[in-house]
PDB file of N, CA and C in Angstrom:
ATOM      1  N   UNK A   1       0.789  -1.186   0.000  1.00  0.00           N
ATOM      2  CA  UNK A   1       0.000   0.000   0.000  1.00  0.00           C
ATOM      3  C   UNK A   1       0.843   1.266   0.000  1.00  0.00           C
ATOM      4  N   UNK A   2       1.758   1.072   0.821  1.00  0.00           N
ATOM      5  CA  UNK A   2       2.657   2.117   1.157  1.00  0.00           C
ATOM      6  C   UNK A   2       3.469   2.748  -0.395  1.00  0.00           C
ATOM      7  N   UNK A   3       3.674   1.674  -0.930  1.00  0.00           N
ATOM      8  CA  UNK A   3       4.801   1.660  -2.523  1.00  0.00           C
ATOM      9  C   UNK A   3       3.789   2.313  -3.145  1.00  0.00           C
ATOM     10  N   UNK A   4       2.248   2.064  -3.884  1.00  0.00           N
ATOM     11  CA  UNK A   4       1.131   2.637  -4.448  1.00  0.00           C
ATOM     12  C   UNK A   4       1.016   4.133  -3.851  1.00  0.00           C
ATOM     13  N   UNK A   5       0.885   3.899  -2.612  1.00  0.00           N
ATOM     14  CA  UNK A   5       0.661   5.756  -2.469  1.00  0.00           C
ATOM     15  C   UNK A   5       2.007   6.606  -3.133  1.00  0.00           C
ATOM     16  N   UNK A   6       3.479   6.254  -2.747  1.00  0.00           N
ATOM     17  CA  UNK A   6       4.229   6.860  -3.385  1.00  0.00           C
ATOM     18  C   UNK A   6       4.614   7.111  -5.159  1.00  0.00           C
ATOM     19  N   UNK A   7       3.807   5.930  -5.430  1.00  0.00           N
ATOM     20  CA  UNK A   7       3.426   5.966  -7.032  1.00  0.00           C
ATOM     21  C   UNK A   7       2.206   6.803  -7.278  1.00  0.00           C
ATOM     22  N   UNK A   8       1.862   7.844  -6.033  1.00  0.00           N
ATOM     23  CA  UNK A   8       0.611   8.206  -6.855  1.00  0.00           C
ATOM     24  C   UNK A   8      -1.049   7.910  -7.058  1.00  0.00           C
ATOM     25  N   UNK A   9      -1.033   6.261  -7.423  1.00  0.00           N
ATOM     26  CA  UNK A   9      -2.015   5.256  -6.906  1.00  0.00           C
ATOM     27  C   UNK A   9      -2.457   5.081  -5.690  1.00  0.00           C
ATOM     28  N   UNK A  10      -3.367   6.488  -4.873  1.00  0.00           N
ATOM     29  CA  UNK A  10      -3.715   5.905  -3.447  1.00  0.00           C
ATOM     30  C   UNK A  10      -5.019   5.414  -3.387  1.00  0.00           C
ATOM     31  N   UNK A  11      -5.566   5.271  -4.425  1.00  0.00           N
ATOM     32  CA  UNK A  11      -6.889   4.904  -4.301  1.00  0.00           C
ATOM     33  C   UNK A  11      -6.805   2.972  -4.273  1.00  0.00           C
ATOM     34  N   UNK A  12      -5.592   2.429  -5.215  1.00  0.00           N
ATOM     35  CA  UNK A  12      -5.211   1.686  -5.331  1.00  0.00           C
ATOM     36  C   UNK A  12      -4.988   0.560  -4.085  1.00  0.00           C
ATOM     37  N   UNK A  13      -4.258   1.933  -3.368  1.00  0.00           N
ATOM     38  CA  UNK A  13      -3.881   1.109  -1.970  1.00  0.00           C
ATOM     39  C   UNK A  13      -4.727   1.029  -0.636  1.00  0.00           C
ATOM     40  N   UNK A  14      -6.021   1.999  -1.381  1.00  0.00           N
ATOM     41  CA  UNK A  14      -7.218   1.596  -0.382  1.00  0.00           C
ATOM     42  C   UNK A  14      -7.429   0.787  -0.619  1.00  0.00           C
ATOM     43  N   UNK A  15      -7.215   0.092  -2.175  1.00  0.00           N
ATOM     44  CA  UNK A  15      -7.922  -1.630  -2.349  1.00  0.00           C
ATOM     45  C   UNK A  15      -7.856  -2.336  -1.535  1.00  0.00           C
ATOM     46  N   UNK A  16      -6.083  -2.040  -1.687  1.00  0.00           N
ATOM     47  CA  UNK A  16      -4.936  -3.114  -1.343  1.00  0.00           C
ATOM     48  C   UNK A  16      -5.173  -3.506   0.653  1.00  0.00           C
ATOM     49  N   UNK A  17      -5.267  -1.973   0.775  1.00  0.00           N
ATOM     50  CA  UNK A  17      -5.716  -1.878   2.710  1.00  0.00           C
ATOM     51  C   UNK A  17      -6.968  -2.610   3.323  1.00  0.00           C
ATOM     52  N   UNK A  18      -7.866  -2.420   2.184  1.00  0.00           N
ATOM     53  CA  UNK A  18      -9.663  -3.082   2.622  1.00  0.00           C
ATOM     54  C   UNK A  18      -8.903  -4.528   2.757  1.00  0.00           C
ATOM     55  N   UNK A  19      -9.100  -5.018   1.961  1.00  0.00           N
ATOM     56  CA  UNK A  19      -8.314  -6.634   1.620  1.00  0.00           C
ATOM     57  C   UNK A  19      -7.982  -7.011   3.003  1.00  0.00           C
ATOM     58  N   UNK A  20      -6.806  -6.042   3.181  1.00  0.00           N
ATOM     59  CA  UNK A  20      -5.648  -6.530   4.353  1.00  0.00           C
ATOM     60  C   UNK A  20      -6.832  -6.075   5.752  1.00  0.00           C
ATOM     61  N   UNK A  21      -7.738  -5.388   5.477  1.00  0.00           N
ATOM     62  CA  UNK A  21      -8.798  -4.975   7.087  1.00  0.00           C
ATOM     63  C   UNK A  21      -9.268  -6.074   7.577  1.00  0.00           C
ATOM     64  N   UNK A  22      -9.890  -7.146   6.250  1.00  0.00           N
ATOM     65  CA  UNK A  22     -10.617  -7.779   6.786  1.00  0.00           C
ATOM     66  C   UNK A  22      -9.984  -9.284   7.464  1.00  0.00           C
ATOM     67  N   UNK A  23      -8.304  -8.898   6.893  1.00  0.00           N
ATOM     68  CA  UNK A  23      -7.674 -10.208   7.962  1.00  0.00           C
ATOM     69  C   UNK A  23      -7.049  -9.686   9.222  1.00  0.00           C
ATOM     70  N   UNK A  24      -6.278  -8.627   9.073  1.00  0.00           N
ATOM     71  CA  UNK A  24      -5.661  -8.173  10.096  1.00  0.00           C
ATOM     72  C   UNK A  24      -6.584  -7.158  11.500  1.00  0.00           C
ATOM     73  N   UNK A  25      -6.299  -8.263  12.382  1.00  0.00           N
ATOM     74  CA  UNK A  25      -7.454  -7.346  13.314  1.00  0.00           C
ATOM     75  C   UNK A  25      -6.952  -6.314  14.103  1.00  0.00           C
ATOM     76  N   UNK A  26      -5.897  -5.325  14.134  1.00  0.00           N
ATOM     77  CA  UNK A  26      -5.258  -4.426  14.740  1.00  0.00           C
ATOM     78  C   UNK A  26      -5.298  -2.755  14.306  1.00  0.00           C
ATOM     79  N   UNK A  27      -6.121  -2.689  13.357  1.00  0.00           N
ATOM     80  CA  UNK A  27      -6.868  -1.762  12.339  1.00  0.00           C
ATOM     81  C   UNK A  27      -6.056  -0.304  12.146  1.00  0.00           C
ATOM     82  N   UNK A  28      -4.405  -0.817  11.901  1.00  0.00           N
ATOM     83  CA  UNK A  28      -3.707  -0.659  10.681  1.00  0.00           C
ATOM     84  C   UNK A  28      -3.952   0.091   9.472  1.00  0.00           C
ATOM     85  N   UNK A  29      -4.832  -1.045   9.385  1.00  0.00           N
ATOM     86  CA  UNK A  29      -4.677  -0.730   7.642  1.00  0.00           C
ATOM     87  C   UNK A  29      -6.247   0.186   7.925  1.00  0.00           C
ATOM     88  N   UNK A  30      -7.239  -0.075   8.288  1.00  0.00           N
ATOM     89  CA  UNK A  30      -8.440   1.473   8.353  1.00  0.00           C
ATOM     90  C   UNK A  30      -7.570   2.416   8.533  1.00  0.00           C
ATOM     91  N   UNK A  31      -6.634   2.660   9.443  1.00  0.00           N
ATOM     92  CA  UNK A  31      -5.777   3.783   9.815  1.00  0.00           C
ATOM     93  C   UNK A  31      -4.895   4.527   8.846  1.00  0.00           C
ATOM     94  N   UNK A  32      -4.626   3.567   7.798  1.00  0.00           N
ATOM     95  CA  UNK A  32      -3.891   3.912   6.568  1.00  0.00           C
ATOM     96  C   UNK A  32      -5.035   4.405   5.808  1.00  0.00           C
ATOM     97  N   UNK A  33      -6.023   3.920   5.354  1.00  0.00           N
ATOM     98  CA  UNK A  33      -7.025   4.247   4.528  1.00  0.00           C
ATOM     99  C   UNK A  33      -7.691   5.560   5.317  1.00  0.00           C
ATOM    100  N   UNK A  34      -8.014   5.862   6.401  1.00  0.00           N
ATOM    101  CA  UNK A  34      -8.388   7.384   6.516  1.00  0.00           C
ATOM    102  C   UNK A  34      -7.323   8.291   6.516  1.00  0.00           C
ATOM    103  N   UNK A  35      -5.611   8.017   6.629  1.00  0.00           N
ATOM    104  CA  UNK A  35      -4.855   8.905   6.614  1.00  0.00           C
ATOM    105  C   UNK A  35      -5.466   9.473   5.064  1.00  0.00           C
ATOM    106  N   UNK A  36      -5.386   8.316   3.968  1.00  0.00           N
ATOM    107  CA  UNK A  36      -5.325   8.576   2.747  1.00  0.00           C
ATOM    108  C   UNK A  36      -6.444   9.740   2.477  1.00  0.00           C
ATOM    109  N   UNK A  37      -7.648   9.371   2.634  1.00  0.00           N
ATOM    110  CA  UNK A  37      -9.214  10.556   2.522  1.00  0.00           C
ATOM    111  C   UNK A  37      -8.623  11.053   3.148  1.00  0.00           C
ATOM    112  N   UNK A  38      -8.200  11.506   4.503  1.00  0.00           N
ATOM    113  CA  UNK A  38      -8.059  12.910   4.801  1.00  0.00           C
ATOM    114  C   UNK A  38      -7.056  13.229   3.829  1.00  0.00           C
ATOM    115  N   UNK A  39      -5.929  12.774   3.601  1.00  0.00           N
ATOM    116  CA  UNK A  39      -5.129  14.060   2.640  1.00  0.00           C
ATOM    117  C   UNK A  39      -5.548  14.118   1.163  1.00  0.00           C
ATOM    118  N   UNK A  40      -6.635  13.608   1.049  1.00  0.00           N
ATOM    119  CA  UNK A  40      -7.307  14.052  -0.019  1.00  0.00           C
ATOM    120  C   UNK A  40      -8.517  15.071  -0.232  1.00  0.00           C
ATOM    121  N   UNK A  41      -8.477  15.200   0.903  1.00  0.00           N
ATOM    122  CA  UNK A  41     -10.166  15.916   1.304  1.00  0.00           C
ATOM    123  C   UNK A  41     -11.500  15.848   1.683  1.00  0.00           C
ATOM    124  N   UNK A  42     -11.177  14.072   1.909  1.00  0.00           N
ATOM    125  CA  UNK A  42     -12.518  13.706   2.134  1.00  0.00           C
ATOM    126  C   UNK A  42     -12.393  13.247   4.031  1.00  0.00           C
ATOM    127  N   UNK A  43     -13.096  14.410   4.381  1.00  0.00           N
ATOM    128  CA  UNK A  43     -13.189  14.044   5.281  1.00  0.00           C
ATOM    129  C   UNK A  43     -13.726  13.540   6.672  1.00  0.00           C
ATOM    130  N   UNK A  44     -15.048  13.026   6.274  1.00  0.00           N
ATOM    131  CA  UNK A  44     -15.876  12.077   6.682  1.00  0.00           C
ATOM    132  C   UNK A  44     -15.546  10.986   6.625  1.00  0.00           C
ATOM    133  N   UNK A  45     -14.809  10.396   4.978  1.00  0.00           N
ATOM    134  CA  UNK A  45     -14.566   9.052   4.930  1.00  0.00           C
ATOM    135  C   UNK A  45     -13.257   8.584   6.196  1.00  0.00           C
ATOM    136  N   UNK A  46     -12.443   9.724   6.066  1.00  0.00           N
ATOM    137  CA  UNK A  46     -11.701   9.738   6.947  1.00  0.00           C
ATOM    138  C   UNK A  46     -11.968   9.256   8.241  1.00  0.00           C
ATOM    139  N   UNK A  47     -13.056   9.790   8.700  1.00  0.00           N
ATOM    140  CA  UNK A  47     -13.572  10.066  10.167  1.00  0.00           C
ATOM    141  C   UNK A  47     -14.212   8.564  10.187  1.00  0.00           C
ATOM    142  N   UNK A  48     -14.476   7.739   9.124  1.00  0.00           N
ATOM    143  CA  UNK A  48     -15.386   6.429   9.129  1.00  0.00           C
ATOM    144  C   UNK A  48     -14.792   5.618   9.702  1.00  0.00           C
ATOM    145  N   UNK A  49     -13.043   5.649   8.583  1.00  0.00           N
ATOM    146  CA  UNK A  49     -12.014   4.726   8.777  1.00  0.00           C
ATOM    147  C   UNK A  49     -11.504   5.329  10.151  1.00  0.00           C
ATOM    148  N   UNK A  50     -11.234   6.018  10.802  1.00  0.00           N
ATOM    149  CA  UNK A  50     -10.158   6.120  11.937  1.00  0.00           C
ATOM    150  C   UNK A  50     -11.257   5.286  12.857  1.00  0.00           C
ATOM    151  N   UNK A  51     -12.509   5.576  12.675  1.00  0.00           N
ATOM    152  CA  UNK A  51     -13.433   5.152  14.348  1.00  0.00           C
ATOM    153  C   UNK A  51     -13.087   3.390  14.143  1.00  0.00           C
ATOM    154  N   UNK A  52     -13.146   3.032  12.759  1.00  0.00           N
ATOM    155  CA  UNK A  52     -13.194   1.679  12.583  1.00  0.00           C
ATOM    156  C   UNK A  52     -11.727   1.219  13.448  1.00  0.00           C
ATOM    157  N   UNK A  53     -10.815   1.987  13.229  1.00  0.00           N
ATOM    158  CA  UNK A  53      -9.756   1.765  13.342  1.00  0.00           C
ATOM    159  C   UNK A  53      -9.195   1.895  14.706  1.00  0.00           C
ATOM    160  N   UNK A  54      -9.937   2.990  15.784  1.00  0.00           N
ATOM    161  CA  UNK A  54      -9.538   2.942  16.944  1.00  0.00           C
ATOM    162  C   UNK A  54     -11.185   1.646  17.766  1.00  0.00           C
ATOM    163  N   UNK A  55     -11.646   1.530  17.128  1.00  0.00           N
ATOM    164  CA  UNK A  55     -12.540   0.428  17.894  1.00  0.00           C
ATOM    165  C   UNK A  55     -11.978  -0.848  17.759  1.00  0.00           C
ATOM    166  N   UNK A  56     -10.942  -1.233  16.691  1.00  0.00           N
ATOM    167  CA  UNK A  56     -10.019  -2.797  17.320  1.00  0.00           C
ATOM    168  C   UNK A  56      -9.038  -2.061  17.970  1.00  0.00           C
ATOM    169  N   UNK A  57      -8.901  -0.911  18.424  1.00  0.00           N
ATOM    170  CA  UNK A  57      -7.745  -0.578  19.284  1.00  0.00           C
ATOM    171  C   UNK A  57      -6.400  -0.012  18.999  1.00  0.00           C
ATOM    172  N   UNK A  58      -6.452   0.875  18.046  1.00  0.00           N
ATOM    173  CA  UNK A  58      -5.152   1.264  17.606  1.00  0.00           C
ATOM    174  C   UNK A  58      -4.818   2.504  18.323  1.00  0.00           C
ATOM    175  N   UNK A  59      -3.992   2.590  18.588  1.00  0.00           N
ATOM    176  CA  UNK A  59      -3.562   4.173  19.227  1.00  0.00           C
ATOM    177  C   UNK A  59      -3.685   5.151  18.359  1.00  0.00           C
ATOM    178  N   UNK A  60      -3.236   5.262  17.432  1.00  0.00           N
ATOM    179  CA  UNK A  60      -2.857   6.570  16.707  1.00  0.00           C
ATOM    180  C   UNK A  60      -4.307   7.009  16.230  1.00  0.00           C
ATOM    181  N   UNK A  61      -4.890   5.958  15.676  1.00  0.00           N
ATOM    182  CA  UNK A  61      -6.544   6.452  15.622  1.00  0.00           C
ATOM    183  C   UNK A  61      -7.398   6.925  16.528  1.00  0.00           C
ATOM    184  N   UNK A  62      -7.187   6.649  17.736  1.00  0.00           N
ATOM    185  CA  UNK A  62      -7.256   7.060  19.565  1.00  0.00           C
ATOM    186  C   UNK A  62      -6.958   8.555  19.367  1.00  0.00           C
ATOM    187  N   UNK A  63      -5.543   8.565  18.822  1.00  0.00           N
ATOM    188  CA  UNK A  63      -5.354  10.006  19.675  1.00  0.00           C
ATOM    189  C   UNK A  63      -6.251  11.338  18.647  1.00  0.00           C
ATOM    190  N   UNK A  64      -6.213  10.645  16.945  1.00  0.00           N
ATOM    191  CA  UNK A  64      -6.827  11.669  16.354  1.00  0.00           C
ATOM    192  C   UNK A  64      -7.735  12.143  16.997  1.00  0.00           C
ATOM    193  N   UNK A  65      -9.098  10.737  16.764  1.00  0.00           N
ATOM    194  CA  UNK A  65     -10.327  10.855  17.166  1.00  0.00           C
ATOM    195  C   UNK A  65     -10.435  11.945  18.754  1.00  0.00           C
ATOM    196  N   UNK A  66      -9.648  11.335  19.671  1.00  0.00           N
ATOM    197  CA  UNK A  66      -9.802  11.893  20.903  1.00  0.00           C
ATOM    198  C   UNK A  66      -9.425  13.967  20.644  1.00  0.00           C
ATOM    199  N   UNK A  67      -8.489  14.028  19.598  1.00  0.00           N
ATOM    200  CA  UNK A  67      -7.836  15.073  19.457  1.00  0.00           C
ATOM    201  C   UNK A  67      -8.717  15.853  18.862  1.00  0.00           C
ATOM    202  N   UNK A  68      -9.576  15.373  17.737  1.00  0.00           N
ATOM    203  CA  UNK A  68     -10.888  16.201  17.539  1.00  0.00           C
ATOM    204  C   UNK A  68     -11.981  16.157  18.085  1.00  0.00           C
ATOM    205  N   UNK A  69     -11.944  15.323  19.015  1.00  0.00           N
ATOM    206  CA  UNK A  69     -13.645  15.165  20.254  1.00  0.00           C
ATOM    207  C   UNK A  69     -14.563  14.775  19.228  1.00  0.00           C
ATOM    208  N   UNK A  70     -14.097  13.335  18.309  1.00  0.00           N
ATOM    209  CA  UNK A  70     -15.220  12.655  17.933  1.00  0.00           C
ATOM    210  C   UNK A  70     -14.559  10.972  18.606  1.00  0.00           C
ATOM    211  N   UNK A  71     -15.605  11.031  19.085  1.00  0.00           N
ATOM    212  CA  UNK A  71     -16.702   9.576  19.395  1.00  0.00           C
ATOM    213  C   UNK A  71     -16.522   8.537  18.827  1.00  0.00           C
ATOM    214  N   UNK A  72     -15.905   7.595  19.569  1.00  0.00           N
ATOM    215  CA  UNK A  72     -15.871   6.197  18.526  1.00  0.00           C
ATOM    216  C   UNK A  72     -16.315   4.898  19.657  1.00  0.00           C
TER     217      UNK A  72
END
């Protein structure tokens, strides 16, 4: 996913991230996929993927969410 975003292809590596969501339960890869919408502008989708992402427990999705006082 990581190689695709630097090619440009980040929509690509949302594929590539969904794929990897639904095995890896440490939610990673949601965390990668809302970095991506937010630096694109979308930022709801953003806000979809981080909650997904701090509800199996990831920190860094923790601190956004907590950092903008949304709710997960």
């Amino acid at each position: 996913g990581v190689t695709l975003v630097d090619l440009g292809k980040w929509q690509e590596a949302v594929e590539v991230w969904s794929k990897g969501a639904a095995i890896q339960k440490d939610g990673s890869y949601e965390y990668n996929i809302g970095i991506q919408y937010a630096n694109h502008g979308n930022i709801d989708l953003a806000k979809e993927w981080y909650i997904k992402s701090a509800r199996k427990g990831y920190s860094f999705a923790k601190e956004i969410l907590d950092k903008n006082g949304v709710p997960y």
